[in-house]
N, C-alpha and C. Protein backbone atom coordinates (compact mmCIF):
# COMPACT_ATOMS: atom_id res chain seq x y z
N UNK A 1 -20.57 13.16 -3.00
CA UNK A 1 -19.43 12.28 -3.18
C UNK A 1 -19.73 11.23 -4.24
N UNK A 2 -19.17 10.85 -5.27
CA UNK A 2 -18.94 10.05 -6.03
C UNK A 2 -18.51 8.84 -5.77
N UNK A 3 -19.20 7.12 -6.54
CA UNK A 3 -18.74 6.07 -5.34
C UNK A 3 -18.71 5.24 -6.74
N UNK A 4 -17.60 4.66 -6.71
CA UNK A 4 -16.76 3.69 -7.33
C UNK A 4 -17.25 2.35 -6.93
N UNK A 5 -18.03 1.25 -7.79
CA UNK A 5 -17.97 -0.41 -7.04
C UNK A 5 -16.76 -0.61 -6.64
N UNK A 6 -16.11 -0.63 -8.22
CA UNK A 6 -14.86 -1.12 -8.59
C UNK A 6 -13.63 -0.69 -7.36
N UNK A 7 -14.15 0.48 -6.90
CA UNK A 7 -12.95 0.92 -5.69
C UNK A 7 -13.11 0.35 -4.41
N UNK A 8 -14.33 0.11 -3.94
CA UNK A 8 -14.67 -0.30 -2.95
C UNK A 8 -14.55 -1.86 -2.58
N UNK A 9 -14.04 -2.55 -3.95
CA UNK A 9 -13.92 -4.14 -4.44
C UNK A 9 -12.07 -3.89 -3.89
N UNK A 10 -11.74 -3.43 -4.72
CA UNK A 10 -10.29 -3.40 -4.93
C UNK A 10 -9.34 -3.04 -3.56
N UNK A 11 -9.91 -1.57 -2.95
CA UNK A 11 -8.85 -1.26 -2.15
C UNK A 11 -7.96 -1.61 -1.02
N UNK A 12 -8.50 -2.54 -0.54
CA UNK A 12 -8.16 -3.53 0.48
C UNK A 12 -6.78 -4.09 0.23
N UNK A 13 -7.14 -4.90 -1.09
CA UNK A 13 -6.23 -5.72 -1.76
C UNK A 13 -4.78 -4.73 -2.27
N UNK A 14 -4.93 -3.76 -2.67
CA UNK A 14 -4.07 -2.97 -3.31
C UNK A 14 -3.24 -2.39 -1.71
N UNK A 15 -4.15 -1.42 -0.88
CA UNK A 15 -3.72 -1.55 0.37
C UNK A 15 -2.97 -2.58 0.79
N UNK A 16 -2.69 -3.81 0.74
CA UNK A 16 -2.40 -4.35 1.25
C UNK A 16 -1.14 -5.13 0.16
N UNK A 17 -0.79 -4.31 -0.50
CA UNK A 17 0.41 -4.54 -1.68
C UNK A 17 1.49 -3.45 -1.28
N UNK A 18 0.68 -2.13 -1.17
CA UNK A 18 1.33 -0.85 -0.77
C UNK A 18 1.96 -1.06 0.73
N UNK A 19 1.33 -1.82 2.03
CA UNK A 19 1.92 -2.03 3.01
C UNK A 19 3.11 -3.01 2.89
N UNK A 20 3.05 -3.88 2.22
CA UNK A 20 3.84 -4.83 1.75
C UNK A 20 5.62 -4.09 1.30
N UNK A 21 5.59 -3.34 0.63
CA UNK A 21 6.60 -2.58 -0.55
C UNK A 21 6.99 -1.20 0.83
N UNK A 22 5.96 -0.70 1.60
CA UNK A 22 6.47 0.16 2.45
C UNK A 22 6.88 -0.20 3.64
N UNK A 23 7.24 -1.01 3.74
CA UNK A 23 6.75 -1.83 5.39
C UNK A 23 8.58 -1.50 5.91
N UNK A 24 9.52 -1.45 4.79
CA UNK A 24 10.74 -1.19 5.74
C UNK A 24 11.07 0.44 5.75
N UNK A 25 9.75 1.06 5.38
CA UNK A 25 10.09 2.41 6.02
C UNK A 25 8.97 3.08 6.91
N UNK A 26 8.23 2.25 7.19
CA UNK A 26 7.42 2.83 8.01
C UNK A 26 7.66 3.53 9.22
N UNK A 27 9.31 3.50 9.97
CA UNK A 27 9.39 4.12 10.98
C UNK A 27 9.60 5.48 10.64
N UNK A 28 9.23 6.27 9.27
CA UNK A 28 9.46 7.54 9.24
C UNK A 28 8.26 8.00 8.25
N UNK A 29 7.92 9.02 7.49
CA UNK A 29 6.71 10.03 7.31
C UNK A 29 7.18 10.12 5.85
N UNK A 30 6.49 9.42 4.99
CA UNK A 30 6.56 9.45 3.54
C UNK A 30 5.47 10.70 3.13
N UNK A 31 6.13 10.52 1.85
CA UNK A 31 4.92 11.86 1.34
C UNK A 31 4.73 10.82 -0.40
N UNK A 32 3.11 10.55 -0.50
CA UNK A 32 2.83 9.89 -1.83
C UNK A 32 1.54 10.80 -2.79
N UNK A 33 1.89 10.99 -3.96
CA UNK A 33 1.15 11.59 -4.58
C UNK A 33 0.72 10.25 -5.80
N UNK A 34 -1.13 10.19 -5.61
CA UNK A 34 -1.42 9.80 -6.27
C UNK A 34 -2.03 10.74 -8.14
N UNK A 35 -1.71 10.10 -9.07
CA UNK A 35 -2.42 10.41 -10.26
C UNK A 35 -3.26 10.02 -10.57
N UNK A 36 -4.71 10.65 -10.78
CA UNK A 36 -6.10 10.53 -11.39
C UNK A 36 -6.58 9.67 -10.28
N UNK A 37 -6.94 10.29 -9.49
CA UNK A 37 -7.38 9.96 -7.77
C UNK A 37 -8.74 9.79 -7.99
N UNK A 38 -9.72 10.08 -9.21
CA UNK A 38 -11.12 9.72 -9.42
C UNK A 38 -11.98 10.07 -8.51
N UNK A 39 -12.97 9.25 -8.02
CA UNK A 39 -13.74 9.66 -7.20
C UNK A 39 -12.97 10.17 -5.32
N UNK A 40 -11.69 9.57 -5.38
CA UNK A 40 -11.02 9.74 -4.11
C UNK A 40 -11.52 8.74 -2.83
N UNK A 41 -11.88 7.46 -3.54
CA UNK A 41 -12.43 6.50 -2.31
C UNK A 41 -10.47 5.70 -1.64
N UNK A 42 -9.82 5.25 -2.83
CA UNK A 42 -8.75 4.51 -2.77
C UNK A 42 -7.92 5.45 -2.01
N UNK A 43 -7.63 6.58 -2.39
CA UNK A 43 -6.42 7.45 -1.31
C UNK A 43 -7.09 7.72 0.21
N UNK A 44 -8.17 8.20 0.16
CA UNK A 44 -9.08 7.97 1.58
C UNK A 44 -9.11 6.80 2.06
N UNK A 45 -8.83 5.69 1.75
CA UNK A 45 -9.20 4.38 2.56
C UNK A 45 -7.59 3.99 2.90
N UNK A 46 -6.74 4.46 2.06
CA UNK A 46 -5.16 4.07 2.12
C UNK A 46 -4.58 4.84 3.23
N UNK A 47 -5.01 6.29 3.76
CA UNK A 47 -5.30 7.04 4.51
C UNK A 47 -5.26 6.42 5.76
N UNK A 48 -6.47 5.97 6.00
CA UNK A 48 -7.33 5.29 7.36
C UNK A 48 -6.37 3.90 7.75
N UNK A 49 -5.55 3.41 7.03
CA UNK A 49 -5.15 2.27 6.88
C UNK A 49 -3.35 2.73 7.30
N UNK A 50 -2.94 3.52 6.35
CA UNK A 50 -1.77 3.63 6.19
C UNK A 50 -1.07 5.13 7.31
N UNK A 51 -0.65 5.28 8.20
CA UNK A 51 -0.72 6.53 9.13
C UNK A 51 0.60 7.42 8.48
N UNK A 52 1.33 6.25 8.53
CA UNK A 52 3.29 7.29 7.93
C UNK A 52 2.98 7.92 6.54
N UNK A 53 2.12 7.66 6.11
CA UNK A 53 1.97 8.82 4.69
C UNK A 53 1.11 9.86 4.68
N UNK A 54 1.69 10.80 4.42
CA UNK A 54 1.09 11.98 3.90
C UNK A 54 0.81 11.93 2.44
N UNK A 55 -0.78 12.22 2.05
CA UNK A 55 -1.51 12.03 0.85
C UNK A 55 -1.60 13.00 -0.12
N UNK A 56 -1.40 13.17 -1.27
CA UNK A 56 -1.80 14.17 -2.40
C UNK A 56 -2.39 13.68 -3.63
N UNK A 57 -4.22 13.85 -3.02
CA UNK A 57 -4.30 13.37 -4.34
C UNK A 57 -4.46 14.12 -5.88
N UNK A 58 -4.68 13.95 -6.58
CA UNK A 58 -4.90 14.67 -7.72
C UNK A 58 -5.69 14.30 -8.92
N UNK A 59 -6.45 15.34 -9.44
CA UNK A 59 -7.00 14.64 -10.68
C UNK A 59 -7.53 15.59 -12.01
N UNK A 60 -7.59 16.08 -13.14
CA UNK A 60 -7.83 16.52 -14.00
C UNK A 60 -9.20 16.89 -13.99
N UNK A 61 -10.27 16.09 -13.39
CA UNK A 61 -11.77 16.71 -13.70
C UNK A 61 -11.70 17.23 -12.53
N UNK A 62 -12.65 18.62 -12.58
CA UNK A 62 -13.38 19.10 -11.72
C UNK A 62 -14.18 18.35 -10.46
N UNK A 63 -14.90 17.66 -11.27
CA UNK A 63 -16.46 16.70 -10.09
C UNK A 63 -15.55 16.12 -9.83
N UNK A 64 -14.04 15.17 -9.77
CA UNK A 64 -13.28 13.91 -9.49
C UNK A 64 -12.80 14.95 -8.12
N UNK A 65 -12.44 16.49 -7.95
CA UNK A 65 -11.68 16.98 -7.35
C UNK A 65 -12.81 17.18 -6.37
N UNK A 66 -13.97 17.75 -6.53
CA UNK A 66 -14.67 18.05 -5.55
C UNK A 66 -15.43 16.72 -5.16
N UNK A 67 -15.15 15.77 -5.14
CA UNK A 67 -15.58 14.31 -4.86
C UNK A 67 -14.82 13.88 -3.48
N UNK A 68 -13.19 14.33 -3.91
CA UNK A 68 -12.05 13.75 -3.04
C UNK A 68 -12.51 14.99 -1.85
N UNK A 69 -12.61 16.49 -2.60
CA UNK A 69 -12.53 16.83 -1.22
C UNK A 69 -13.95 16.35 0.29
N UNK A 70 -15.14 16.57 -0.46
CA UNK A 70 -16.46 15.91 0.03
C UNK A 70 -15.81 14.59 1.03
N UNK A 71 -15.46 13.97 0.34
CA UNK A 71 -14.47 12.72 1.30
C UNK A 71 -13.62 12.94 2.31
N UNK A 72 -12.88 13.79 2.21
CA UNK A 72 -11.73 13.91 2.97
C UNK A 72 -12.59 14.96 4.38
N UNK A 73 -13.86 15.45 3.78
CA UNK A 73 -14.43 16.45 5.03
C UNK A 73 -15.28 15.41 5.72
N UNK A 74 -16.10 14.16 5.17
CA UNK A 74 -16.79 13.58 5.45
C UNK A 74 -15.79 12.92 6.82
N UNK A 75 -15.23 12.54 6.10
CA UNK A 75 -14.34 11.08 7.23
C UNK A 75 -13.43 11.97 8.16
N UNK A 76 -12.95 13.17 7.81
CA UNK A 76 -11.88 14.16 8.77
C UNK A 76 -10.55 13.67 8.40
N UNK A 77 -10.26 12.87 7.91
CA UNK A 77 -8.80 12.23 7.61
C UNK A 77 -7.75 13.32 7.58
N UNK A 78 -6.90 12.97 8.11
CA UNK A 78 -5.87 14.10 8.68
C UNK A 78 -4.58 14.19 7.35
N UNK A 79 -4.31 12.74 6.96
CA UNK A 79 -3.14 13.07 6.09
C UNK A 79 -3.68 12.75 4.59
N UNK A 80 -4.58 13.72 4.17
CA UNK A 80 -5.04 13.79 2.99
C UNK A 80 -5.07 15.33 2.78
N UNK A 81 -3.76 15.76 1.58
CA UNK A 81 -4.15 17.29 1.23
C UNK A 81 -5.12 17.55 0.31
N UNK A 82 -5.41 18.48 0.34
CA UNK A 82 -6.56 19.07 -0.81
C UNK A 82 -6.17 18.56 -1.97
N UNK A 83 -6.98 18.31 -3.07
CA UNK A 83 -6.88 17.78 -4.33
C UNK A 83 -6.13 18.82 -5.65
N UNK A 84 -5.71 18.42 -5.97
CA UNK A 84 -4.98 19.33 -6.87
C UNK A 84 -5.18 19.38 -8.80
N UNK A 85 -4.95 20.17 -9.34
CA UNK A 85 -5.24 20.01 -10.97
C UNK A 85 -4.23 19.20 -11.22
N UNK A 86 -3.92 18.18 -12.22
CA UNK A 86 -2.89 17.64 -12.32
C UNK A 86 -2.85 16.91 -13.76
N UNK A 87 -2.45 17.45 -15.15
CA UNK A 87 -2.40 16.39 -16.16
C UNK A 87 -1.19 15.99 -16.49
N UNK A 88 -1.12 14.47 -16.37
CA UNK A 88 -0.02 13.88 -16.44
C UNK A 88 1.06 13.55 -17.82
N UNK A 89 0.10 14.05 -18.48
CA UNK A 89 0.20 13.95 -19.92
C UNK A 89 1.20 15.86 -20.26
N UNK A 90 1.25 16.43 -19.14
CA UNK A 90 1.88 17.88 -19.23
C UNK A 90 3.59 17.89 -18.88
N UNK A 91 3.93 18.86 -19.10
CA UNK A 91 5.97 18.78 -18.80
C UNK A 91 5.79 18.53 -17.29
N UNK A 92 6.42 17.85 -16.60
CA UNK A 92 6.55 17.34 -14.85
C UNK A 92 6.59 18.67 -14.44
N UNK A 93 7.11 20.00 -14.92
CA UNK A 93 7.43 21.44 -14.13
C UNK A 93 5.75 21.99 -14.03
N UNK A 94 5.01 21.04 -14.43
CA UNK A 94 3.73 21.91 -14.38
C UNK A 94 2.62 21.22 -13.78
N UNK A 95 3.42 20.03 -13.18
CA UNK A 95 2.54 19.53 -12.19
C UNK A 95 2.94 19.99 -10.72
N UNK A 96 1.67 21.60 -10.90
CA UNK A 96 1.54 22.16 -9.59
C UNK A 96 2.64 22.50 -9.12
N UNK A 97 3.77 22.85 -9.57
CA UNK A 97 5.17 22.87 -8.79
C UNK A 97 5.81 21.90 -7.78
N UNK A 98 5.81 20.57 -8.02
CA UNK A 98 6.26 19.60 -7.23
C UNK A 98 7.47 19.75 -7.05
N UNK A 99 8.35 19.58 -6.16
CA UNK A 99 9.67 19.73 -6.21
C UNK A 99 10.43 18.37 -6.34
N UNK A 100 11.65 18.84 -7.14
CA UNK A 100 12.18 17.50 -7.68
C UNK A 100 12.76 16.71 -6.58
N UNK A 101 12.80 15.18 -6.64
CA UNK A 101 13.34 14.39 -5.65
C UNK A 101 13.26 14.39 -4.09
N UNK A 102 11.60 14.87 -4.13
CA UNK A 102 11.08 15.33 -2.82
C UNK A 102 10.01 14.12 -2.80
N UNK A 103 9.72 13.25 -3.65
CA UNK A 103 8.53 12.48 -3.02
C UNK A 103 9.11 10.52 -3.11
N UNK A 104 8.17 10.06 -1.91
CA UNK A 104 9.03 8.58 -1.78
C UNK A 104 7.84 7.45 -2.71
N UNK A 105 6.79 8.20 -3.05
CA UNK A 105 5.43 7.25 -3.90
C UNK A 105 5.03 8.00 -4.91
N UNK A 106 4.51 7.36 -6.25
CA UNK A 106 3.67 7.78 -6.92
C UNK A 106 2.79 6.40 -7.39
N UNK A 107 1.68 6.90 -7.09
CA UNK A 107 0.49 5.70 -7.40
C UNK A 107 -0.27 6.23 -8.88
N UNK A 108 -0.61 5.17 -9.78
CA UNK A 108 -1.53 5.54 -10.51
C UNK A 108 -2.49 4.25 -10.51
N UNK A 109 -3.90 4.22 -10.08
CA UNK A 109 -4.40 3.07 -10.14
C UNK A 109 -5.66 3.43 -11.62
N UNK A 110 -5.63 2.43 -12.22
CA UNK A 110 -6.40 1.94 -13.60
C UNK A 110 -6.63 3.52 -14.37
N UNK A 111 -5.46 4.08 -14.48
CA UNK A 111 -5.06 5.51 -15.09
C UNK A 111 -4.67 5.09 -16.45
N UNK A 112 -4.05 4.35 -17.49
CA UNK A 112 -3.15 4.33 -18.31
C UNK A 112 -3.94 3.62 -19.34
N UNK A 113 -4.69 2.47 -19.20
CA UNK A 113 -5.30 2.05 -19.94
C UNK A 113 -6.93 3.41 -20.77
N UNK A 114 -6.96 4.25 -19.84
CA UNK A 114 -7.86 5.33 -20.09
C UNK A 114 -6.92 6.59 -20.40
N UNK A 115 -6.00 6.32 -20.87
CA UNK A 115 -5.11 7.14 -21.05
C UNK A 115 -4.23 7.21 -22.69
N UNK A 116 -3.86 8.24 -23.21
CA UNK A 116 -3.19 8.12 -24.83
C UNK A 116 -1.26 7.64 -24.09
N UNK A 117 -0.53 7.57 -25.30
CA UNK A 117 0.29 6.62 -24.85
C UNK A 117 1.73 8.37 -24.06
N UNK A 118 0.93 9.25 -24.93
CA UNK A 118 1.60 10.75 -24.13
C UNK A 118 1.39 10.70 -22.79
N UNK A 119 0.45 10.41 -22.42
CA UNK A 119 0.30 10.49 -20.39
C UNK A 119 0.81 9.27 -19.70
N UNK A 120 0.88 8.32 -20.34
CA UNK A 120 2.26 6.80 -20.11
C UNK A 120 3.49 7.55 -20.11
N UNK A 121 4.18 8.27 -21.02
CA UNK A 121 5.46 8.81 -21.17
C UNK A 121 5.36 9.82 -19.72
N UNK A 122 4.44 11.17 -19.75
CA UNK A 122 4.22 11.94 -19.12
C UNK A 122 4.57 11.40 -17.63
N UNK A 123 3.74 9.99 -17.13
CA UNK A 123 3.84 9.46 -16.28
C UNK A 123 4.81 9.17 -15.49
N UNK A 124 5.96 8.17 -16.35
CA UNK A 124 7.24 8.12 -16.25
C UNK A 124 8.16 8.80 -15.94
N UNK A 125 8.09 9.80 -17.14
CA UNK A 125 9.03 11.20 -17.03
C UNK A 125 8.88 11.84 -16.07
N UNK A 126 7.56 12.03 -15.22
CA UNK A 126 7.27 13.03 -14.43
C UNK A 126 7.55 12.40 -12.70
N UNK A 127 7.21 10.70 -12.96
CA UNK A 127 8.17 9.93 -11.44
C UNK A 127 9.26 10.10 -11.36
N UNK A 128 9.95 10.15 -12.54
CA UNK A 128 11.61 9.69 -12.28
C UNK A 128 11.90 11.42 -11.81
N UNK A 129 11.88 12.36 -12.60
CA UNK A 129 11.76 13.41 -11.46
C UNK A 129 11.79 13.59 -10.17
N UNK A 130 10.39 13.72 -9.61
CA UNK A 130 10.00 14.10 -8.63
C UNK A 130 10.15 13.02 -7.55
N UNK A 131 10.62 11.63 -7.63
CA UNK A 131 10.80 10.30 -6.68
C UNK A 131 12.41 10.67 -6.47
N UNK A 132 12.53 10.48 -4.86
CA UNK A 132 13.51 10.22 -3.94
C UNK A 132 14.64 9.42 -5.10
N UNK A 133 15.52 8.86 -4.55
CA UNK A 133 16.26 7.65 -4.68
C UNK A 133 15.55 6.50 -4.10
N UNK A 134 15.70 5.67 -4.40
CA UNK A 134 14.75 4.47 -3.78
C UNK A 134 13.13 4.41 -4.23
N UNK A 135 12.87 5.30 -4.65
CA UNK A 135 11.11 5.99 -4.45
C UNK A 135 10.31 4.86 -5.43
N UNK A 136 9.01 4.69 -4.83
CA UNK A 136 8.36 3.62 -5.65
C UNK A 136 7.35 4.53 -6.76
N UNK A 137 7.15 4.00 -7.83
CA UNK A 137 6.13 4.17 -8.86
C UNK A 137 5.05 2.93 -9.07
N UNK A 138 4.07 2.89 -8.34
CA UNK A 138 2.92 1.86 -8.58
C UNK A 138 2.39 2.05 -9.59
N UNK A 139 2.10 1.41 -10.19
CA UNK A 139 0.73 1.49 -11.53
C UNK A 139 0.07 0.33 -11.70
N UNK A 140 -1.11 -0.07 -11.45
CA UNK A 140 -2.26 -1.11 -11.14
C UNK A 140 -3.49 -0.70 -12.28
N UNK A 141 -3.77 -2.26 -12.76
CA UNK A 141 -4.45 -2.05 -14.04
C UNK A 141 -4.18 -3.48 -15.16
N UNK A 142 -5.18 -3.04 -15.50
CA UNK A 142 -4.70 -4.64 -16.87
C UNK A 142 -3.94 -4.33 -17.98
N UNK A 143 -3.25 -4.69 -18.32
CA UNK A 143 -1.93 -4.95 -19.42
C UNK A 143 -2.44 -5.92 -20.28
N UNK A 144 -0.90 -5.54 -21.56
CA UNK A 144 -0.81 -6.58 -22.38
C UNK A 144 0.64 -7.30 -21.92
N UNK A 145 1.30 -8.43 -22.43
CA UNK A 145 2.65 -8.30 -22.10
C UNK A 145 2.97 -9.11 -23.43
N UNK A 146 4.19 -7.93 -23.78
CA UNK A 146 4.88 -8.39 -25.45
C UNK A 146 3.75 -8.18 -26.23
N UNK A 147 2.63 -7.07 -26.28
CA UNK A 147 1.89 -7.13 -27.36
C UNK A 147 0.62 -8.16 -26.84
N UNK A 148 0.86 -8.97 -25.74
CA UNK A 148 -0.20 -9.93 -25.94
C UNK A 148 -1.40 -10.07 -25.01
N UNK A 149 -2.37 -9.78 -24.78
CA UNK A 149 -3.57 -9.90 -23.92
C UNK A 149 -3.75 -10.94 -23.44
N UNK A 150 -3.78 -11.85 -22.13
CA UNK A 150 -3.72 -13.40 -22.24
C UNK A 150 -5.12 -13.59 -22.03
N UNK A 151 -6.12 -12.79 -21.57
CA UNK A 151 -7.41 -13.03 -20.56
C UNK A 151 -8.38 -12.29 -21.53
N UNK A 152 -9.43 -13.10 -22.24
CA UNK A 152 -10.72 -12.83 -23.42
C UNK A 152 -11.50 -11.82 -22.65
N UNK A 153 -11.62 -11.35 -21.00
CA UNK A 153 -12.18 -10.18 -20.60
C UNK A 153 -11.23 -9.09 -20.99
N UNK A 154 -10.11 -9.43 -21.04
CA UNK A 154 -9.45 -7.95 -21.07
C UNK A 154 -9.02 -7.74 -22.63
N UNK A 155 -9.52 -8.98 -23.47
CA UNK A 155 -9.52 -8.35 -25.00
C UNK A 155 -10.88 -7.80 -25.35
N UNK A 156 -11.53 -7.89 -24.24
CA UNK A 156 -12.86 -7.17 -24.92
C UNK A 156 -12.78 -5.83 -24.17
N UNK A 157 -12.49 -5.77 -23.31
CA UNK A 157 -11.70 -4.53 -22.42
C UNK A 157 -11.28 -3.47 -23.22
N UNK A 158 -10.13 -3.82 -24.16
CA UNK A 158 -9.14 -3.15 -24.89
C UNK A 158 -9.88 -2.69 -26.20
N UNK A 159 -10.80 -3.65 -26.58
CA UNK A 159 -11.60 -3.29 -27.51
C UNK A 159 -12.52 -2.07 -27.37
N UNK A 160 -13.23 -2.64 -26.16
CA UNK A 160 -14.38 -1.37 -25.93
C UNK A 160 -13.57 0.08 -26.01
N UNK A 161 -12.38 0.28 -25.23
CA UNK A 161 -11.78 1.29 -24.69
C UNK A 161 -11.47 1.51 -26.01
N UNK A 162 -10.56 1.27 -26.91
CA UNK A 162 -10.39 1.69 -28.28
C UNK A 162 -11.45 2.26 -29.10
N UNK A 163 -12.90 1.42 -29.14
CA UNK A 163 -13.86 2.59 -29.05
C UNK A 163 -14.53 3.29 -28.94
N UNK A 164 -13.79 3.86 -27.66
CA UNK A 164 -14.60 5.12 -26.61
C UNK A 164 -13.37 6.07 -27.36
N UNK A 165 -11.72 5.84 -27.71
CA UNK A 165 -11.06 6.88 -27.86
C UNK A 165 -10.00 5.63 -28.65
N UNK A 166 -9.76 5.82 -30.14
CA UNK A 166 -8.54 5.50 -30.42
C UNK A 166 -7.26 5.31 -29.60
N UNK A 167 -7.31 6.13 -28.79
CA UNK A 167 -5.61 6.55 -28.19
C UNK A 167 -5.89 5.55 -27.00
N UNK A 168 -6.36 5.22 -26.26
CA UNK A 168 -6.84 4.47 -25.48
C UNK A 168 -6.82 2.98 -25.57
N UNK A 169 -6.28 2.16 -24.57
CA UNK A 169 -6.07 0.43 -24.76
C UNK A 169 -5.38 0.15 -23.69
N UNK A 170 -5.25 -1.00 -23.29
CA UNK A 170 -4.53 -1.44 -22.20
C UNK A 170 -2.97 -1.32 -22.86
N UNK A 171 -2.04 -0.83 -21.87
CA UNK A 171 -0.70 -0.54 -22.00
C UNK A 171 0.37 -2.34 -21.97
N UNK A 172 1.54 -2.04 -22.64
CA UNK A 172 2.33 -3.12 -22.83
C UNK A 172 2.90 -2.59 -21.82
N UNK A 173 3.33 -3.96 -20.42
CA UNK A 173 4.30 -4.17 -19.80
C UNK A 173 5.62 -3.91 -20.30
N UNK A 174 6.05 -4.25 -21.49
CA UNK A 174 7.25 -4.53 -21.52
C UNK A 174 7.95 -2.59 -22.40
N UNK A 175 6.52 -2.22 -22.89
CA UNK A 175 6.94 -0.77 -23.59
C UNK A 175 7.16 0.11 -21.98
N UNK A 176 6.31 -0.33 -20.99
CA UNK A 176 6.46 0.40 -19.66
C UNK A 176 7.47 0.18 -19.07
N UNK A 177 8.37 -0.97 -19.22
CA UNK A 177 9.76 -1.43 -18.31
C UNK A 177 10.63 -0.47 -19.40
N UNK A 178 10.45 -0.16 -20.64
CA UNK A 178 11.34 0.45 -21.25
C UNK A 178 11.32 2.16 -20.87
N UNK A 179 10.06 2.62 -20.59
CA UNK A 179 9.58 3.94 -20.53
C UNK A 179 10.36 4.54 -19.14
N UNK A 180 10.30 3.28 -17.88
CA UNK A 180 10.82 3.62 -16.85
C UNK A 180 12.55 3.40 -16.90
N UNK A 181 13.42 2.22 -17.32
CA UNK A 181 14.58 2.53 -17.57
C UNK A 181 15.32 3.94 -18.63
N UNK A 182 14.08 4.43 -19.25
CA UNK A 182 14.70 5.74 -20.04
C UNK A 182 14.27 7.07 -18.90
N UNK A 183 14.02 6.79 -17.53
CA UNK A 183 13.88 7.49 -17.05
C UNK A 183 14.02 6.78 -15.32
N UNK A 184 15.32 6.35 -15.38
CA UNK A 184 16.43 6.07 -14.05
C UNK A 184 15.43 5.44 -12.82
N UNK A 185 14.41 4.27 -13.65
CA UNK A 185 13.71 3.62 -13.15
C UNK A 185 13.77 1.97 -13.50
N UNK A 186 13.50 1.14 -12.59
CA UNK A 186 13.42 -0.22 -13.37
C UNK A 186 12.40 -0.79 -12.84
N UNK A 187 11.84 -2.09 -13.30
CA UNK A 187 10.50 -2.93 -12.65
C UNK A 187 11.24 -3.74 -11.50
N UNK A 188 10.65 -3.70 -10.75
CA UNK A 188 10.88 -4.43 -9.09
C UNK A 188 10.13 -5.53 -9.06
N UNK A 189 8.71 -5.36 -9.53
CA UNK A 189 7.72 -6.66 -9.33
C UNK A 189 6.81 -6.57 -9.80
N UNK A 190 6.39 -8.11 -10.55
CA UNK A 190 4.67 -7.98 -11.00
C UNK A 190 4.08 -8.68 -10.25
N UNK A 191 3.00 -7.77 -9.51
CA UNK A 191 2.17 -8.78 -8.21
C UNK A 191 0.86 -9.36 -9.16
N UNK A 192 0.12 -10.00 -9.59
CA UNK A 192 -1.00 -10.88 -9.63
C UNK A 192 -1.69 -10.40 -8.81
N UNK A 193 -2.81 -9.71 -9.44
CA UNK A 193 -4.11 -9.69 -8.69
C UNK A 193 -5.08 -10.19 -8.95
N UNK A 194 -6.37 -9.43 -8.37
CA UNK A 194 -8.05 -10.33 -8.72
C UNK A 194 -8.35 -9.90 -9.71
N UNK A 195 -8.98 -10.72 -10.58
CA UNK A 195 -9.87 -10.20 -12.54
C UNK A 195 -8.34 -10.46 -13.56
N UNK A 196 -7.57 -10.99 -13.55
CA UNK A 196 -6.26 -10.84 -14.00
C UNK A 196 -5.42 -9.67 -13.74
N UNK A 197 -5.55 -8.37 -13.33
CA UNK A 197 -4.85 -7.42 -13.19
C UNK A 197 -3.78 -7.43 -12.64
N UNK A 198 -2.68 -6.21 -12.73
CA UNK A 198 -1.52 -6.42 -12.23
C UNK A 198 -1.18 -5.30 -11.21
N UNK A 199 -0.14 -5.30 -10.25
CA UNK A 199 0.48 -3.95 -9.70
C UNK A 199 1.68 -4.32 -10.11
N UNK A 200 2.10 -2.96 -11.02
CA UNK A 200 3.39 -2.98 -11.35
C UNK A 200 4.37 -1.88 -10.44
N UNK A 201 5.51 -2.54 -9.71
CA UNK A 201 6.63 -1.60 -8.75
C UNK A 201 7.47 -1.42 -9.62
N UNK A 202 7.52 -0.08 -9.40
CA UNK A 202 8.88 0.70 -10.14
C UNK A 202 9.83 1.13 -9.06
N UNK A 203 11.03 1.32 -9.37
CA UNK A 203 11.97 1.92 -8.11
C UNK A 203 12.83 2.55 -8.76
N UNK A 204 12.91 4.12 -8.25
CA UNK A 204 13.55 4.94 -9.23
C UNK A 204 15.21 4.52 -8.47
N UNK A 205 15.95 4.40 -9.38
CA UNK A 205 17.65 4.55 -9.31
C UNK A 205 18.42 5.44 -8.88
C-alpha cells in the first residue's frame, strides 16, 4: 500500500466539508466517484466515516490502482468498489461506461493542478454528464483567482509544477466557474482551508 503524509494531514478536514454539503441527503444511498484516487487513503477513510455512499474510486496509474485495492482488502470496507482505469482528460463515453445522470458526487482532490488544462475541460465535461440534477462536483487544491496567486508558497508551487511539465500549474478559479457554467454547472462555494487551499462546490443544474 502506498501512504500519502499529505492525505493523512488533510482527510479529516475535507471529510468533514463533504458531510457538511451531504448532510440533507443522507437519509438515502448516494453513489460518488472519485478522480485520480492516488494512493486510495482519502476515499477509504471517507468510507469509514461516511456510510450512505457508495465509493468508486479511480485512477490512471497502475501502482495508484493496486494501492486502493491493497486498502480496501486491508480495512474490509464494504462501500468501496474496485478501482477502475479512468483518464479524465478522455471523451466522458469512455470513462468505463458510466451512465449518464446516474451519479450524485464527483470528487477530484489536488488532481488539476498536476493536470494539462485538457483534463480541467475533460473534468467538467465529463461531471456535467454523468451528475444527477442537484449532483455535487468537488475539486480541492490550490488555485489562482483572476490570474492571481495570493500565497508566495503556492507561487513557488506553480513554479516547480511548471517545471516538472509545462502543461501543469495551479488552475484559475474563475476559468473553472466558466468551464462548469459551459457545462450546466455553477460554483456553490469556496470553503477556505489549511496551507491556503480551497474546496471548490459545483452543483450541476
Amino acid at each position: 500500500m502506498q501512504v500519502s503524509p499529505l492525505a493523512e494531514r488533510n482527510w479529516a478536514d475535507l471529510c468533514s466539508v463533504l458531510e457538511g454539503v451531504l448532510e440533507d441527503q443522507s437519509h438515502r444511498e448516494l453513489f460518488a466517484l472519485e478522480l485520480g484516487s492516488g494512493t486510495g487513503q482519502h476515499i477509504i477513510r471517507f468510507a469509514q466515516k461516511i456510510s450512505f455512499i457508495t465509493w468508486q474510486p479511480s485512477d490512471i496509474k497502475q501502482e495508484c490502482r493496486d494501492s486502493i485495492k491493497a486498502y480496501i482488502a486491508a480495512t474490509k470496507v464494504k462501500t468501496v468498489l474496485q478501482p477502475v482505469h479512468l483518464d479524465a482528460s478522455e471523451p466522458w463515453e469512455t470513462w468505463t461506461a458510466l451512465p449518464r445522470n446516474s451519479w450524485d458526487v464527483v470528487i477530484a482532490i489536488n488532481l488539476l493542478q498536476y493536470s494539462s488544462f485538457q483534463t480541467a475541460e475533460g473534468v467538467f465535461r465529463g461531471a456535467g454528464q454523468i451528475l444527477q440534477q442537484n449532483g455535487i462536483l468537488l475539486i480541492y487544491g490550490a488555485f489562482a483567482i483572476n490570474g492571481i496567486i495570493t500565497s508566495s508558497c503556492h507561487e513557488d508551487l506553480d513554479a516547480e509544477l511548471r517545471r516538472m511539465n509545462p502543461e501543469w500549474g495551479l488552475p484559475d478559479i474563475d476559468v473553472l466557474r466558466q468551464l462548469a457554467y459551459g457545462n450546466r454547472m455553477r460554483m456553490e462555494r469556496m470553503i477556505e482551508m489549511e496551507e491556503y487551499n480551497k474546496c471548490l462546490i459545483f452543483r450541476k443544474l
